[in-house]
Protein backbone atom coordinates (compact mmCIF):
# COMPACT_ATOMS: atom_id res chain seq x y z
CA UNK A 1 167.34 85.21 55.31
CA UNK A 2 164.92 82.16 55.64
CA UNK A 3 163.82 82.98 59.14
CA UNK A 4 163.03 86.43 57.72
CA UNK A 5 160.42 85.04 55.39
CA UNK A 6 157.77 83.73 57.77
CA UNK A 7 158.04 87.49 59.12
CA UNK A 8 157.91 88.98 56.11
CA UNK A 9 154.72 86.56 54.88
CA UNK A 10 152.85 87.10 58.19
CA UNK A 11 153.48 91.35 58.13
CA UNK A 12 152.38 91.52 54.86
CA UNK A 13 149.17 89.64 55.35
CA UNK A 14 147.66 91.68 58.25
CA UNK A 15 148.94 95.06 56.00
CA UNK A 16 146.39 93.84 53.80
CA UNK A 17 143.51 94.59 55.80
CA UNK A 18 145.11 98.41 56.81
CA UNK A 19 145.58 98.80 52.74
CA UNK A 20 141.88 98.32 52.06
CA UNK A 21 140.82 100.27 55.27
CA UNK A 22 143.32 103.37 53.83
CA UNK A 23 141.85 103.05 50.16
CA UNK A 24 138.54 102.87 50.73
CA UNK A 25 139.04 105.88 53.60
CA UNK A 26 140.99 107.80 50.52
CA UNK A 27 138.28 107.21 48.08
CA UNK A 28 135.63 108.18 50.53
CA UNK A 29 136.84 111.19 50.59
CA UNK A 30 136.96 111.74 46.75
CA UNK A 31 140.76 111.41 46.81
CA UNK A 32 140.83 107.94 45.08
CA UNK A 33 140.53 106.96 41.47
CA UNK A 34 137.85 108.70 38.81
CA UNK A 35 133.95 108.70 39.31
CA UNK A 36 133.44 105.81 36.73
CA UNK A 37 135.75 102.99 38.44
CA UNK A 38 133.75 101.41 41.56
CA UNK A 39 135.02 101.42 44.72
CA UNK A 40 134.00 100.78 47.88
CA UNK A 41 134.77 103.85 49.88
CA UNK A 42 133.24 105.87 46.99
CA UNK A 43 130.18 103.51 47.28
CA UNK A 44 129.96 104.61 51.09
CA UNK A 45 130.28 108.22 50.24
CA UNK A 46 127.20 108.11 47.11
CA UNK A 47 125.15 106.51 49.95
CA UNK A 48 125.64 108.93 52.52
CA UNK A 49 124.22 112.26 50.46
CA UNK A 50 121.44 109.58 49.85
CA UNK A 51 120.89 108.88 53.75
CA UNK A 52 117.55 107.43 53.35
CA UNK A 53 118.41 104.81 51.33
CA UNK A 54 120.23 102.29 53.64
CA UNK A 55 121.59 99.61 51.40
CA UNK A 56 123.28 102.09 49.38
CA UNK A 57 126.27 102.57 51.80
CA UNK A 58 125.47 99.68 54.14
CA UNK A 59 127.10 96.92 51.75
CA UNK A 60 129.78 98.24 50.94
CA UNK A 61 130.68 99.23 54.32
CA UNK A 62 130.56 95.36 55.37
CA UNK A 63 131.86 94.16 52.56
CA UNK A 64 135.32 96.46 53.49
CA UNK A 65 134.54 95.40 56.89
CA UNK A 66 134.61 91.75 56.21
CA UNK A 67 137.68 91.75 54.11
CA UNK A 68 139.82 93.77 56.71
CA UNK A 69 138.73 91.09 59.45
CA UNK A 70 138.86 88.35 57.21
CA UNK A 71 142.61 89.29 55.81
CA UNK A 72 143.46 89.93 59.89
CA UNK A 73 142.51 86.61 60.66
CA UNK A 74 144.39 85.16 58.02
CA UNK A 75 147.79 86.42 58.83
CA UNK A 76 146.83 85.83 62.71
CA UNK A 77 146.57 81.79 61.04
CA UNK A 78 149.68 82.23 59.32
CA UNK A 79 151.25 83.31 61.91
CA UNK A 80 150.28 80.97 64.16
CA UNK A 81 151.54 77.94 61.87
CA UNK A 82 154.96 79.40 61.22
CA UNK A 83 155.64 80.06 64.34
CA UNK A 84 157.89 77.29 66.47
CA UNK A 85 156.56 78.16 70.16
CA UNK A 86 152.98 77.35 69.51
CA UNK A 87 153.71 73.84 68.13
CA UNK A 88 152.84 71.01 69.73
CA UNK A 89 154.66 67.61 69.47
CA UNK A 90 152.74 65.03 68.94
């Protein structure tokens, strides 16, 4: 069981960034939670039928964007802390 954990810690970080890419792809297509709650994917989708206005969908989009990386990069430093090969002895 403890060697499990640093797996388990390190899979569940880079899920995080296919969770938000899957909700935000869900509410994009109308499919998530009610009109009134923000959410990203729905932000996306209100600024595509108003093409013209750029910064309507272009935000959110990075700001999804950024968070998927960002959470990716963070397991991929977990990941390389916990595990034994890639430490060096000093």
């Amino acid at each position: 069981m403890p060697n499990s954990i640093g797996a388990v810690i390190i899979v569940a970080t880079l899920d995080i960034g296919n969770q938000i890419l899957f909700f935000s792809t869900l509410s994009f297509l109308g499919l998530g939670t009610p009109p009134p709650t923000p959410e990203w994917g729905a932000m996306v989708s209100d600024g595509m039928d108003n093409f013209m206005q750029w910064w309507i969908c272009t935000f959110p989009g990075l700001a999804i964007l950024s968070m998927a990386i960002g959470a990716n990069f963070i397991g991929d430093g977990i990941r390389d802390l916990l595990d034994p090969k890639l430490r060096k002895e000093f």
